[in-house]
C-alpha atoms as a PDB file:
ATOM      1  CA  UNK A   1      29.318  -8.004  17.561  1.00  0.00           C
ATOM      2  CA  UNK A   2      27.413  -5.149  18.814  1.00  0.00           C
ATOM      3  CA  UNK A   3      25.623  -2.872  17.325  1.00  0.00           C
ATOM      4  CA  UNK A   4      28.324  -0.094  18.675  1.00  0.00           C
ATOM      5  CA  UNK A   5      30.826  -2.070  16.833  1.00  0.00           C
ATOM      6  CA  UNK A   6      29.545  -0.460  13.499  1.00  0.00           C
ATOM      7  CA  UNK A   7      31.109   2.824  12.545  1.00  0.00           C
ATOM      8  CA  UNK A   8      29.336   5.105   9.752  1.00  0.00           C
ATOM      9  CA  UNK A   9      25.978   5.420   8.700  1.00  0.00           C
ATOM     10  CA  UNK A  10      23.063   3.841   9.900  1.00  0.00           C
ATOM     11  CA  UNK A  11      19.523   5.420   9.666  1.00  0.00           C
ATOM     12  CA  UNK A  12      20.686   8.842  10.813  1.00  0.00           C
ATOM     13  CA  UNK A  13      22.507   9.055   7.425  1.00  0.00           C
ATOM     14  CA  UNK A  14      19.521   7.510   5.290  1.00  0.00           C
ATOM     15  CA  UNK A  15      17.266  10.675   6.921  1.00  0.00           C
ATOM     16  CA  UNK A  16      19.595  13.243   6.583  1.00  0.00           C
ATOM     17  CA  UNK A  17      20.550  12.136   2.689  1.00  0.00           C
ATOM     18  CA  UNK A  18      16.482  11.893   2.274  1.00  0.00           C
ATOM     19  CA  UNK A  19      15.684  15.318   3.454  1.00  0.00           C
ATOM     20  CA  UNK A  20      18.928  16.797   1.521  1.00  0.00           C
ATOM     21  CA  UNK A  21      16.892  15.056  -1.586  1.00  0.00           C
ATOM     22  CA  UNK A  22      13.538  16.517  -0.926  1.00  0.00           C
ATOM     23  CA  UNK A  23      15.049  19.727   0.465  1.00  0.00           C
ATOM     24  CA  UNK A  24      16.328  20.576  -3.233  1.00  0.00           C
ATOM     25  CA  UNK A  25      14.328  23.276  -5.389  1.00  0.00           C
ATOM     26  CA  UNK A  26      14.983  21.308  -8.673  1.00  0.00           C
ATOM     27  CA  UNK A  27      14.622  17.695  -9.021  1.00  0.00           C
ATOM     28  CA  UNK A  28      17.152  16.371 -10.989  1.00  0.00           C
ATOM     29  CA  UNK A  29      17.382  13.818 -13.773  1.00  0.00           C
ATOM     30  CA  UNK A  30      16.341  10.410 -12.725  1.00  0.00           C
ATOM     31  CA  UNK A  31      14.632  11.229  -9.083  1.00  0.00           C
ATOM     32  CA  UNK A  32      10.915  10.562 -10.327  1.00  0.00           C
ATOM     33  CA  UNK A  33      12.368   6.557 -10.196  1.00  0.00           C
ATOM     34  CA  UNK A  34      12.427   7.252  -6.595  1.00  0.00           C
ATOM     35  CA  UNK A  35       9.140   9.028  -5.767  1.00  0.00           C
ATOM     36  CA  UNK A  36       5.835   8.037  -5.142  1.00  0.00           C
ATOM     37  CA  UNK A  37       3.591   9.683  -7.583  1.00  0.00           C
ATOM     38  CA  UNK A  38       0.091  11.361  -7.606  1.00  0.00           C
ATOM     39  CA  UNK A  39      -2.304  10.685 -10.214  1.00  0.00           C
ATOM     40  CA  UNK A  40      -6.316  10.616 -10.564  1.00  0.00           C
ATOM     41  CA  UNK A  41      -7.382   7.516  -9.030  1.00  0.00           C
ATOM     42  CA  UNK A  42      -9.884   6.024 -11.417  1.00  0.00           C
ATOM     43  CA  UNK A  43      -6.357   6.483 -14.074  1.00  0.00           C
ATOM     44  CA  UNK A  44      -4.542   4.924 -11.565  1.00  0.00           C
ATOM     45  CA  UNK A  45      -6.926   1.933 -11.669  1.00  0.00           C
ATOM     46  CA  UNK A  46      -7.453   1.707 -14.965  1.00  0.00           C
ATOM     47  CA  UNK A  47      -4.273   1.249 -15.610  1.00  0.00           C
ATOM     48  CA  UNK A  48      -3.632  -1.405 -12.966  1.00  0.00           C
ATOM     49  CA  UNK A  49      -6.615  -3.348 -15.218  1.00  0.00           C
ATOM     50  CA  UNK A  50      -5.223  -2.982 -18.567  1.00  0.00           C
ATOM     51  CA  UNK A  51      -1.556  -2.401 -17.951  1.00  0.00           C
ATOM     52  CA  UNK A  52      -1.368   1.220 -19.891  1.00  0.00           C
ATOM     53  CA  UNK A  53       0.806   3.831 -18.303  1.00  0.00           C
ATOM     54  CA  UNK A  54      -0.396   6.815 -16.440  1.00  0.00           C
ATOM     55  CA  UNK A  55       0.476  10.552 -16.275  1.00  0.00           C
ATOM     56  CA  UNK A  56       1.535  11.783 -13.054  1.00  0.00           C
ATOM     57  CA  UNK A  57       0.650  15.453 -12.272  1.00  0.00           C
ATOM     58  CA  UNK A  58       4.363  16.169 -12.363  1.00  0.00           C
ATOM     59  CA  UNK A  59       4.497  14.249 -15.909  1.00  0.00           C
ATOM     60  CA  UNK A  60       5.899  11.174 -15.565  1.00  0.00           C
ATOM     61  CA  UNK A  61       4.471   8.648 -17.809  1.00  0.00           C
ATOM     62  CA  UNK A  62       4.694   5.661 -15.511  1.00  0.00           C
ATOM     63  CA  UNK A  63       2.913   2.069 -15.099  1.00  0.00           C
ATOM     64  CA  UNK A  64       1.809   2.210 -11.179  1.00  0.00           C
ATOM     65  CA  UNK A  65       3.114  -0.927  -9.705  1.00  0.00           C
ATOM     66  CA  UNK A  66       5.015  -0.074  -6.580  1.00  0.00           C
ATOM     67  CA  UNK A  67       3.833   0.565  -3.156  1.00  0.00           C
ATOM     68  CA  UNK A  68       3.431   3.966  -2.981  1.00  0.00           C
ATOM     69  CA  UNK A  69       4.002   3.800   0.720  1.00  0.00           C
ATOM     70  CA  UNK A  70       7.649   2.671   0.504  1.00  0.00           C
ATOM     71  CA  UNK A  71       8.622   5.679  -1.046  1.00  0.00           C
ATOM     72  CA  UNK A  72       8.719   9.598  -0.583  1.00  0.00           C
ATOM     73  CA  UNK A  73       6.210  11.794  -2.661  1.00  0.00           C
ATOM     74  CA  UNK A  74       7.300  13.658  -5.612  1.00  0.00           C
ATOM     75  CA  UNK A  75       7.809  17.037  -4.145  1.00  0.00           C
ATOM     76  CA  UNK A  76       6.506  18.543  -7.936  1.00  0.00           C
ATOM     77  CA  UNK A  77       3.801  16.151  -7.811  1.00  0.00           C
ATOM     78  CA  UNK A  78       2.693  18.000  -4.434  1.00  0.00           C
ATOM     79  CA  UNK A  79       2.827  21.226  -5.335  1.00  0.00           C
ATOM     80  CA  UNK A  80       0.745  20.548  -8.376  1.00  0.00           C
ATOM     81  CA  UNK A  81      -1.774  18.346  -6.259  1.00  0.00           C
ATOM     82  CA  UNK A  82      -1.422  21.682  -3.908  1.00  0.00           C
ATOM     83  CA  UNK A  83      -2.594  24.497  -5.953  1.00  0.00           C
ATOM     84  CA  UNK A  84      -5.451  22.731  -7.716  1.00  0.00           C
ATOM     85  CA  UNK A  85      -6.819  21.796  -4.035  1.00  0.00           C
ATOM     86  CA  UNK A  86      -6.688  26.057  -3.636  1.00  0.00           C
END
């Protein structure tokens, strides 16, 4: 089978349905599960030494242990990290 055999989404969906997510003014209940978070670093490593959860700028109280990487940024978390960098 080919891969023009497949009907339906593919990655095409996966971006649009992303964007539509970060694209929304409110976040809603539940979506900080699927963000990356931002967080002062020496909290962020203190925590990955003793285990204790950590407040994200957006204030989710969270125990980092996912790659950060795999996963979008909290669009709250930005525009905090945003206006203290002004």
């Amino acid at each position: 089978m080919s891969d023009t055999d497949y009907t339906g989404g593919g990655t095409d969906t996966l971006d649009r349905e992303l964007e539509e997510l970060l694209n929304k003014e409110q976040v809603e209940e539940g979506d900080h599960e699927r963000f990356s978070h931002y967080a002062p670093k020496n909290k962020i490593m203190e925590s990955a030494l003793s285990g204790k959860p950590v407040r994200a700028l957006c204030g989710k109280l969270w125990v980092p242990g996912r790659d950060p990487e795999k996963f979008p940024v909290c669009p709250t978390c930005k525009e905090v990290y945003d206006k203290l960098k002004k």
